[in-house]
Protein backbone atom coordinates (compact mmCIF):
# COMPACT_ATOMS: atom_id res chain seq x y z
CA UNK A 1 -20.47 -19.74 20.99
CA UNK A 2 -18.66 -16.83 21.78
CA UNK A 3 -19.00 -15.26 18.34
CA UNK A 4 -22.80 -15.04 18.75
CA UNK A 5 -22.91 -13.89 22.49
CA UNK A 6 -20.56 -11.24 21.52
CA UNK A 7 -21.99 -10.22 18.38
CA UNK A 8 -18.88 -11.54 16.24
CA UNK A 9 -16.30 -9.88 19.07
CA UNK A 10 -18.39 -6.80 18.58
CA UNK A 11 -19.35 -6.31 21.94
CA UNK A 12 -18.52 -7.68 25.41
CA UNK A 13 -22.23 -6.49 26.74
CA UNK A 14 -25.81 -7.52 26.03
CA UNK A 15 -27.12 -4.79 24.12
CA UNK A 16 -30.50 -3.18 25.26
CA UNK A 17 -33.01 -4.71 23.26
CA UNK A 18 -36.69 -6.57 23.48
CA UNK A 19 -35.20 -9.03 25.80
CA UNK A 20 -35.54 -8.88 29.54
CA UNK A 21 -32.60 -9.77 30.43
CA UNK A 22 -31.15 -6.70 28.41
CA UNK A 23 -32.85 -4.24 31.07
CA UNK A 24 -30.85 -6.16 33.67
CA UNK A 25 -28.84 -4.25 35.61
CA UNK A 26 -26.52 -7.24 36.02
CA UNK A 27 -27.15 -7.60 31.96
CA UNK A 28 -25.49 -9.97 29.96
CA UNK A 29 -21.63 -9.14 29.88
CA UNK A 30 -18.15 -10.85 28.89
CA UNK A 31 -17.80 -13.56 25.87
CA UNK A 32 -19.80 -15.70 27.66
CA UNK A 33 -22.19 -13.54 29.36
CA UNK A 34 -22.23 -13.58 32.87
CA UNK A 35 -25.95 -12.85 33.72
CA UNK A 36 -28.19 -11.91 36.77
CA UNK A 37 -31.86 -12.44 37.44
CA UNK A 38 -33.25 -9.17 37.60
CA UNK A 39 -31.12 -6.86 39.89
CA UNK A 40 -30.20 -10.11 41.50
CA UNK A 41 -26.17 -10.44 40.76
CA UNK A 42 -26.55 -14.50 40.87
CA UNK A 43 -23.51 -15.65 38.40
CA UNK A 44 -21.90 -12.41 39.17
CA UNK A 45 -21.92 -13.14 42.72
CA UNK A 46 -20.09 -16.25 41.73
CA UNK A 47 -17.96 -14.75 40.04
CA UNK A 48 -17.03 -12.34 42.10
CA UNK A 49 -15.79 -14.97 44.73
CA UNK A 50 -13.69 -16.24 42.18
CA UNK A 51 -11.70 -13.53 41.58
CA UNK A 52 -11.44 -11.92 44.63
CA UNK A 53 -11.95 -8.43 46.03
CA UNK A 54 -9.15 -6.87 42.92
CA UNK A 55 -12.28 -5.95 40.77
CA UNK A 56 -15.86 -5.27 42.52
CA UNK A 57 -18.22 -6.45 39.66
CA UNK A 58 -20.85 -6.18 41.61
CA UNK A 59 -21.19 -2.94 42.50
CA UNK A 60 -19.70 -2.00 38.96
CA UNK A 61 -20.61 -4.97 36.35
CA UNK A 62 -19.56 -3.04 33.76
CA UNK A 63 -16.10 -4.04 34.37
CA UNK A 64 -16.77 -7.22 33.32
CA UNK A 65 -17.33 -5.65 29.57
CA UNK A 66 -14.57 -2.91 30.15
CA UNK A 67 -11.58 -5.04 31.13
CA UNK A 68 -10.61 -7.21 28.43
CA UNK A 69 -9.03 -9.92 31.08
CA UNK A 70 -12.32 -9.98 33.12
CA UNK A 71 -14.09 -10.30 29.70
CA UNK A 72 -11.98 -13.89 28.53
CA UNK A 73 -11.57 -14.93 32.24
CA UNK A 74 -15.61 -14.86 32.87
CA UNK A 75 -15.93 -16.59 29.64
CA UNK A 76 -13.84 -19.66 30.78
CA UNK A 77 -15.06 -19.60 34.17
CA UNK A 78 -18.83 -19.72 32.45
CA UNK A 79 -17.68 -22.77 30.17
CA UNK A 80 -16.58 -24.86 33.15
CA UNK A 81 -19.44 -23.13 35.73
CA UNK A 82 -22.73 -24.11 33.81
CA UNK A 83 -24.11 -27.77 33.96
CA UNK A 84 -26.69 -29.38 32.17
CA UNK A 85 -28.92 -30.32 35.12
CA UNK A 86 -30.61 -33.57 36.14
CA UNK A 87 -33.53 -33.74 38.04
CA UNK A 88 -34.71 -36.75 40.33
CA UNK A 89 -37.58 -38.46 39.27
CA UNK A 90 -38.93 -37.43 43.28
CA UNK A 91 -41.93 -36.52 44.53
CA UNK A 92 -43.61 -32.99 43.81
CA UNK A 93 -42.19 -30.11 45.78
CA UNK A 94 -44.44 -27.93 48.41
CA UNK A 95 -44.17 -25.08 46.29
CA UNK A 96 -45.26 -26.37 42.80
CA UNK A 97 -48.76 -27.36 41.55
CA UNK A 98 -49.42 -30.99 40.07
CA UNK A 99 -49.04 -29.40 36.63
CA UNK A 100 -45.60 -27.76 37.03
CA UNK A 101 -44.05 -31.15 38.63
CA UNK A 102 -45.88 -33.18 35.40
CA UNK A 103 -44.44 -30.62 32.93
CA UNK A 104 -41.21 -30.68 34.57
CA UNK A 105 -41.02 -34.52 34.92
CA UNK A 106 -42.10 -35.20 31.29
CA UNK A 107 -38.87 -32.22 30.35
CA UNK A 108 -36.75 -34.45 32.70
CA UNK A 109 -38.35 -37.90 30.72
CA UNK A 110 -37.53 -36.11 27.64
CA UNK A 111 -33.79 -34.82 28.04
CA UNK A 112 -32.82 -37.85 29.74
CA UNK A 113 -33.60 -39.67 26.79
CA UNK A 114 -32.37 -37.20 24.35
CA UNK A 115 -28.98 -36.58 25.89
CA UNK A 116 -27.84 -39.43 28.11
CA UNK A 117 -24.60 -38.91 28.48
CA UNK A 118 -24.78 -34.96 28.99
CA UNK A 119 -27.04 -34.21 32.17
CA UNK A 120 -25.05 -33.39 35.36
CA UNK A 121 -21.73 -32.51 33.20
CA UNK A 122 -20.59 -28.66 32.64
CA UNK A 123 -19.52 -27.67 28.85
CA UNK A 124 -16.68 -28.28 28.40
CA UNK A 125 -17.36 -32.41 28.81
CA UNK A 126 -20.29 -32.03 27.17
CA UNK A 127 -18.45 -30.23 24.15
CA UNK A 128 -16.37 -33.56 23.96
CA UNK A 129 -19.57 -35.44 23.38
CA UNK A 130 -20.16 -33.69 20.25
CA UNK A 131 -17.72 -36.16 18.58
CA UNK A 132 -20.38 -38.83 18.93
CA UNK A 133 -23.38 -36.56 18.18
CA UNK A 134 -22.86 -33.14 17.44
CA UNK A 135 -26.38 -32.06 16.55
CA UNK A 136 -27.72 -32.91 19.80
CA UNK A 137 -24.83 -32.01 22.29
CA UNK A 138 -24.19 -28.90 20.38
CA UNK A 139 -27.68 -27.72 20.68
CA UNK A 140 -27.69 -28.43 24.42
CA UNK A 141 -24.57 -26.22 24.87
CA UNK A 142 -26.22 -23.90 22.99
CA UNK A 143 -29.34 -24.09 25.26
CA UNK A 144 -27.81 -24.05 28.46
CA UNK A 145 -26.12 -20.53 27.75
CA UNK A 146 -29.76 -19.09 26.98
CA UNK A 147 -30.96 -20.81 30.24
CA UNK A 148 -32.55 -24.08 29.91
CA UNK A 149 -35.82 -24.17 32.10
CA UNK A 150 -36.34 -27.69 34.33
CA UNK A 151 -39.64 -27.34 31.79
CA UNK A 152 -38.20 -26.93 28.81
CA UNK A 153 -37.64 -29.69 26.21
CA UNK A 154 -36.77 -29.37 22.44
CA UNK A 155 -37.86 -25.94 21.93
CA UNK A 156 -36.44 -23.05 19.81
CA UNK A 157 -36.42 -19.51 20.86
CA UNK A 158 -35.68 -16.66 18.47
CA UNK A 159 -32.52 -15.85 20.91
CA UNK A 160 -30.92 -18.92 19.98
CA UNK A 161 -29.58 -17.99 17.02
CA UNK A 162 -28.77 -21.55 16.66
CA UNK A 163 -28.63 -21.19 12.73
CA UNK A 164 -26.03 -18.85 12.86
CA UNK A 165 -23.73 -20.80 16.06
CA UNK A 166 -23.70 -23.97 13.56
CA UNK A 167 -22.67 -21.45 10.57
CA UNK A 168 -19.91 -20.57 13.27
CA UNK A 169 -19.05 -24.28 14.21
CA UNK A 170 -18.48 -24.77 10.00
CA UNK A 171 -16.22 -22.20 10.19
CA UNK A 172 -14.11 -22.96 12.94
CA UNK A 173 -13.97 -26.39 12.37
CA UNK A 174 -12.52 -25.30 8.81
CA UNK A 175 -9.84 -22.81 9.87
CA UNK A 176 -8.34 -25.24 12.00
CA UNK A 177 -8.65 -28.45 10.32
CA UNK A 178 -10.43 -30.12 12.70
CA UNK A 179 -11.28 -33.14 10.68
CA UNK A 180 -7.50 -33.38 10.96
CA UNK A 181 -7.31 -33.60 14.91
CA UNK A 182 -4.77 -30.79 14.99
CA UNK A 183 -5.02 -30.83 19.19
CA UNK A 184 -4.26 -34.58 19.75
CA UNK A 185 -1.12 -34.73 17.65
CA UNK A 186 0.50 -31.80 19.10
CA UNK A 187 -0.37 -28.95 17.08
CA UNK A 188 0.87 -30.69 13.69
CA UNK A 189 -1.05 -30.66 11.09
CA UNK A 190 -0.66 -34.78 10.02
CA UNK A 191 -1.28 -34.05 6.21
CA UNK A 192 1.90 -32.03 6.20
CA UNK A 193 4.09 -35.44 6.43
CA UNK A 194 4.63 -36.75 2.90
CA UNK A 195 2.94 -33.31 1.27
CA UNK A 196 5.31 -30.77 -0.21
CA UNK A 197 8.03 -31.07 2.37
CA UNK A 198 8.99 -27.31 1.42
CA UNK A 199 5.79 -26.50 2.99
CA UNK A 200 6.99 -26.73 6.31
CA UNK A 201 10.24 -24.61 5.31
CA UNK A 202 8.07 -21.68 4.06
CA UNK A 203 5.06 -22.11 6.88
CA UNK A 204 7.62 -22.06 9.56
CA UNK A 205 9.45 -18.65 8.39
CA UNK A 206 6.18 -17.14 7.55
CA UNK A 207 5.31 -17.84 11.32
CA UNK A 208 8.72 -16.27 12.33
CA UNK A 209 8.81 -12.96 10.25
CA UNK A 210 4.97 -12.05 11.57
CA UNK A 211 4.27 -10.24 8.80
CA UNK A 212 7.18 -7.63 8.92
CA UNK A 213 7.56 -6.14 5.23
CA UNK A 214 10.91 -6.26 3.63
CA UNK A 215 11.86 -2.55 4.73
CA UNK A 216 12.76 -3.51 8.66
CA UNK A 217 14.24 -6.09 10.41
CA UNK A 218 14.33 -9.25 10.24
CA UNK A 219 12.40 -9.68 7.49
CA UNK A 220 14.82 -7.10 5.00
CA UNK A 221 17.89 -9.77 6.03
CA UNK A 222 16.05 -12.79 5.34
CA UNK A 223 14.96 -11.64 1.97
CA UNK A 224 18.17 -9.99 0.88
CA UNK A 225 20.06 -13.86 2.17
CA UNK A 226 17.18 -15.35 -0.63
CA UNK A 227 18.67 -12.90 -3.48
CA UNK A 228 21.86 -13.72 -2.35
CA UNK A 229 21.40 -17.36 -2.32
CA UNK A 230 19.54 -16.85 -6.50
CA UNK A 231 23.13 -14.67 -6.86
CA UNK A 232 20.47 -11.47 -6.81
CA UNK A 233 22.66 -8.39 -5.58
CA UNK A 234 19.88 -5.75 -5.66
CA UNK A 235 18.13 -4.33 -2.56
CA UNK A 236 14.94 -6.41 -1.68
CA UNK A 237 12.97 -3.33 -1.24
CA UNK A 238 14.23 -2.57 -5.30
CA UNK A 239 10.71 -3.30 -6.43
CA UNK A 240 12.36 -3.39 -10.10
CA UNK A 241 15.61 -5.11 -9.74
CA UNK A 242 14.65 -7.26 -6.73
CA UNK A 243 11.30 -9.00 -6.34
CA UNK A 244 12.56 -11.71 -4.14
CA UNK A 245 8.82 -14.21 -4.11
CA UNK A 246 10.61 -16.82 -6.45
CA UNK A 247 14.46 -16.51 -4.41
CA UNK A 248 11.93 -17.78 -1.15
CA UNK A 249 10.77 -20.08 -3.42
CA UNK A 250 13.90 -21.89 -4.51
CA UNK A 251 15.16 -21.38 -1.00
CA UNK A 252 12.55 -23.23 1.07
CA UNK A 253 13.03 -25.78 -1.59
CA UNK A 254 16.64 -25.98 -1.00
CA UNK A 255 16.10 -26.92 2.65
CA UNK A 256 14.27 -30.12 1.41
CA UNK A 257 16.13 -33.51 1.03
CA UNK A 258 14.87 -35.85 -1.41
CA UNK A 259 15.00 -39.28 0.61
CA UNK A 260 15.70 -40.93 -2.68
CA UNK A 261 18.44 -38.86 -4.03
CA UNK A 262 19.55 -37.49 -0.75
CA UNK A 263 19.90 -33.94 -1.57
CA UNK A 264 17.45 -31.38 -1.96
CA UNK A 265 14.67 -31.43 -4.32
CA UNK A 266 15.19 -30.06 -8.03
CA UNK A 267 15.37 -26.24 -8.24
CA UNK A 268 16.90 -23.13 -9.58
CA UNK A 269 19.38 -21.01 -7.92
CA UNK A 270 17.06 -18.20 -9.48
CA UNK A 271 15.09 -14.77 -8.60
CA UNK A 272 12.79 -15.21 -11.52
CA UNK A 273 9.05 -15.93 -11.18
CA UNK A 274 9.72 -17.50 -14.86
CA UNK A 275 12.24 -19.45 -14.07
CA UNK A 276 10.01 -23.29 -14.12
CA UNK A 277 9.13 -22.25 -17.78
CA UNK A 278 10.84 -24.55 -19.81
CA UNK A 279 13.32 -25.92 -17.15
CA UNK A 280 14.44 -29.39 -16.81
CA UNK A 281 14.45 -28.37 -13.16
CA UNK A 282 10.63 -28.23 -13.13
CA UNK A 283 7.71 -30.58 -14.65
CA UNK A 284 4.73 -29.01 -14.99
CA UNK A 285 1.07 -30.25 -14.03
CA UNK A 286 -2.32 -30.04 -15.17
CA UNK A 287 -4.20 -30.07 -11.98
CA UNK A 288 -2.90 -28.02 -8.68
CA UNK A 289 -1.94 -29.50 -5.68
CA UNK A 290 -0.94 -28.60 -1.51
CA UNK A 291 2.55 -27.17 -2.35
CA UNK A 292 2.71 -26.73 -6.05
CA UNK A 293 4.55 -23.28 -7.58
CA UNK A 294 1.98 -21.64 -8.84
CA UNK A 295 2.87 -19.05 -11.43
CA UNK A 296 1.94 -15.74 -13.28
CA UNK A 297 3.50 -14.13 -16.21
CA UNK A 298 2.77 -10.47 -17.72
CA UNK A 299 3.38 -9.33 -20.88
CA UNK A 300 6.71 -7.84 -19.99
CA UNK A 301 8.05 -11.18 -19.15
CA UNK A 302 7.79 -10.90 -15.55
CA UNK A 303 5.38 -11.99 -12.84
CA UNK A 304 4.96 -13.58 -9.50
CA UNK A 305 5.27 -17.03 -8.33
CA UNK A 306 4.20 -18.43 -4.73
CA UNK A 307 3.38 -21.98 -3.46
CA UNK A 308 -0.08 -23.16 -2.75
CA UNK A 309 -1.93 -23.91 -0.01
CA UNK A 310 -5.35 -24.21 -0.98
CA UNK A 311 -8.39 -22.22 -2.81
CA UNK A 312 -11.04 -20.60 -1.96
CA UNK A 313 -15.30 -21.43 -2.50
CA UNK A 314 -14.87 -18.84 -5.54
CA UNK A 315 -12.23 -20.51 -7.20
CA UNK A 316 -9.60 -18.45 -5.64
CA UNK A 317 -5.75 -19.94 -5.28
CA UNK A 318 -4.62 -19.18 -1.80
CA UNK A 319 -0.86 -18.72 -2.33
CA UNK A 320 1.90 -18.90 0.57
CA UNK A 321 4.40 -16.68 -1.21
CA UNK A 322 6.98 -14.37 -0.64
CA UNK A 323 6.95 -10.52 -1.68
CA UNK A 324 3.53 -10.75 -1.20
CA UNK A 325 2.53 -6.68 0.42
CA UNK A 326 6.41 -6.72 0.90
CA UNK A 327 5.85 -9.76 3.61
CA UNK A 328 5.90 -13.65 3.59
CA UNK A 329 1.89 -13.80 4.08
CA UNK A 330 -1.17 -15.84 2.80
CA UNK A 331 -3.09 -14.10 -0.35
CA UNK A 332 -5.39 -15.19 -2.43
CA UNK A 333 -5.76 -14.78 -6.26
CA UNK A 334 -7.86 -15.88 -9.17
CA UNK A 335 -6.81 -15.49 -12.73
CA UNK A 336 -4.90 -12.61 -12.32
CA UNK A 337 -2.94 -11.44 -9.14
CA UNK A 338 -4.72 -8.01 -9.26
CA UNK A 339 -7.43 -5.46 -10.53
CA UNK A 340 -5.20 -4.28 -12.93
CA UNK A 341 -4.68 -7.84 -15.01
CA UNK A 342 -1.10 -7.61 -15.90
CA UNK A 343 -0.51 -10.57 -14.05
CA UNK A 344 -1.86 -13.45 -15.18
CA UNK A 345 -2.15 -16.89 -14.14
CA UNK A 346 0.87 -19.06 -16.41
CA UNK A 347 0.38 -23.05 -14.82
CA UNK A 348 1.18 -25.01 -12.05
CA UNK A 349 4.66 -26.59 -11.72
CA UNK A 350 6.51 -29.41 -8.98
CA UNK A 351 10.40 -29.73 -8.93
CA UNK A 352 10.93 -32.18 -11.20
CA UNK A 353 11.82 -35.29 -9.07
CA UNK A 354 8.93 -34.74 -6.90
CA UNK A 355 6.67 -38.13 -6.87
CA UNK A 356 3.24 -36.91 -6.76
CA UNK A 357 0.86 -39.08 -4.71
CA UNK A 358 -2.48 -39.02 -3.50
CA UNK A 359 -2.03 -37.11 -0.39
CA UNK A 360 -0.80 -34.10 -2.51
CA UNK A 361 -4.18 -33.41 -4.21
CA UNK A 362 -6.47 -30.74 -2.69
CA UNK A 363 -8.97 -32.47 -0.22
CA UNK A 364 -12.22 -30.87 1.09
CA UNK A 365 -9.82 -29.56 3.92
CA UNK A 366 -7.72 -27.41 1.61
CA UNK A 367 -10.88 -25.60 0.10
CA UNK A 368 -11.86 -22.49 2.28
CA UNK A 369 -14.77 -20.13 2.80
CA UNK A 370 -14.37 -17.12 1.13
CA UNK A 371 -17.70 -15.77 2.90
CA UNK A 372 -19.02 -12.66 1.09
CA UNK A 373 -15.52 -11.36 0.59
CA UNK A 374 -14.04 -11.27 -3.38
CA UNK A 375 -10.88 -13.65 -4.20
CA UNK A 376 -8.95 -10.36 -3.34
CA UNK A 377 -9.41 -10.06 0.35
CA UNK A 378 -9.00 -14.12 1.11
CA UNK A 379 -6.32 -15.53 3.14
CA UNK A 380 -6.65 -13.11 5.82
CA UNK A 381 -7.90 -15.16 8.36
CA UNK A 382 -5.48 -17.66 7.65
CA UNK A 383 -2.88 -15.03 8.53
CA UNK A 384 -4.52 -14.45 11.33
CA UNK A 385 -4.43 -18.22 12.29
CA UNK A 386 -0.44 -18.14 11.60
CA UNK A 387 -0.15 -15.38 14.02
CA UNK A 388 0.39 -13.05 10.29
CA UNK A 389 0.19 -9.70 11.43
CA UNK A 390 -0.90 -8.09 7.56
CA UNK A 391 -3.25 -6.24 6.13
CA UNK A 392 -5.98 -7.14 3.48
CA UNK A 393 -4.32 -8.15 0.14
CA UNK A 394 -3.59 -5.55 -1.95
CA UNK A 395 -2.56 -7.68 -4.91
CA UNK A 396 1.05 -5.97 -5.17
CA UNK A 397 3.61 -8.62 -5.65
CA UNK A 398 6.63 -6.32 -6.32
């Protein structure tokens, strides 16, 4: 919801447009849009008890889209304020003519029937209702931000832009899994137990570096204790000498214990990308999984190697990998790892006394929307999700 009331975090104000509401001087303003009637402050004056006398909104609303707090604050306060309201089936009121109290009972006829369990309850409960019928619910939350009349029923205004708030709903409920129920188990992802138990090795340090790039701390001393541990003594910022994405690699794997042979799972104490070629150590596979080494040789005999964590719409292979812009960061790649095709893609490879079972293969919540963006610029807002502070990927993996 917020993305369209804001533009795509754009704007924290209605911009002046054909609307009336846009003339307002209490206008539209914060990611929910606190909104007046006219120069009548209304939700502002709500508001504005709320929080106290610290900001005075309503002699300067624009505060509301200047201060980022008061911005996110009247947002939540919105999603908990409005209520989808239910009107008694009473008699006609003094002030309304028999045709506004028929069109007004027939709208109350009408949403009682269509939402039942949503009338009388603010957003946020309503929001849980989408579970049992999202279409419906969702397009009532959607409604009651625009204003939903006591007279109006099923109808569609241009503002709406309910086309574009489900193409924002897809999206979200992608990035974080929700088909997984992330929130009721704690914030762990349940596919991660039995997949690629290296995974959670190499998600948790990618969380912990932030993005930092081999040349500062801590991120240089973690990489340099991967060389060490592949017997590597060059300088992780040695972009020759000492690539370091396949020493992560055969680290996070190294954490792992096989439950069967209790010890960690089949691996190299190596810093080369080509070290699963032709290693007993490794089996290679046919089709990708979550997890898999994923790797890419050039012609010099060198190349990159990271683990994967899904693809992309396009066909892209989103890669968890080390080295990656000199960080531990999500990228995505297709055939080669950059514009400049020396790296291309080799196979897919498992440590070799890793039993593959249905859990491991890419589901529909693995594959994600690459929007209008090329296989190049992907995984960024997985980053973003991981709390990844980096930059667009550039492709360089040395």
């Amino acid at each position: 919801m917020t993305s369209v009331e804001t533009g795509f975090f754009q704007t924290a104000g209605e911009i002046s447009g054909n609307t009336a509401s846009s003339q307002y001087f209490y206008k539209g303003r914060g990611l929910l849009q606190l909104t007046g009637n006219g120069n009548q402050p209304v939700m502002y004056s709500d508001y504005q008890q709320k929080i106290g006398t610290a900001h005075d909104i309503i002699g300067s609303p624009d505060l509301v889209a200047q201060k980022l707090f008061l911005a996110v604050d009247s947002g939540g306060w919105v999603w908990n304020q409005i209520k989808a309201p239910s009107w008694p089936a009473r008699g006609k009121k003094s002030y309304e003519t028999q045709t506004e109290f028929e069109a007004k009972m027939r709208a109350f006829e009408w949403k009682r029937n269509k939402f039942p369990k949503g009338l009388s309850k603010n957003l946020n409960e309503i929001a849980l209702l989408m579970k049992e019928n999202e279409e419906d619910y969702f397009f009532l939350i959607s409604r009651l931000l625009q204003g939903y009349l006591p007279t109006s029923t099923d109808d569609y205004p241009t503002t709406l832009h309910l086309d574009r708030r489900k193409q924002n709903l897809q999206k979200i409920k992608t990035w974080f899994k929700y088909d997984k129920n992330v929130c009721d188990s704690g914030g762990i992802i349940p596919e991660l137990s039995g997949r690629a138990p290296w995974m959670d090795v190499a998600l948790k340090l990618a969380k912990e570096m932030k993005g930092c790039v081999e040349s500062n701390e801590p991120m240089y001393s973690k990489a340099k204790s991967y060389l060490v541990y592949c017997n590597n003594s060059y300088e992780p910022t040695d972009g020759i000498n000492g690539p370091w994405c396949a020493a992560y690699m055969n680290w996070c794997i190294s954490q792992t214990t096989n439950p069967i042979t209790n010890v960690a799972y089949k691996h190299s104490n190596s810093a080369s990308s080509q070290a699963p070629l032709n290693n007993p150590k490794y089996k290679k596979i046919d089709e990708p999984i979550y997890g898999c080494i994923v790797v890419y040789r050039a012609n010099n005999g060198k190349g990159h190697t990271g683990f994967l964590y899904g693809k992309t719409k396009k066909g892209g292979y989103i890669l968890l990998g080390g080295n990656q812009d000199d960080t531990i960061k999500f990228s995505s790649y297709g055939e080669y790892t950059s514009r400049s095709l020396t790296k291309k893609l080799y196979g897919f490879y498992v440590p070799a006394d890793y039993q593959i079972t249905e859990k491991d293969k890419l589901s529909e919540s693995d594959i994600y929307d690459d929007g209008d963006n090329d296989i190049y610029n992907d995984g960024d807002i997985i980053n973003i999700l991981y709390g990844i502070k980096a930059g667009n990927n550039t492709g360089q993996t040395n």
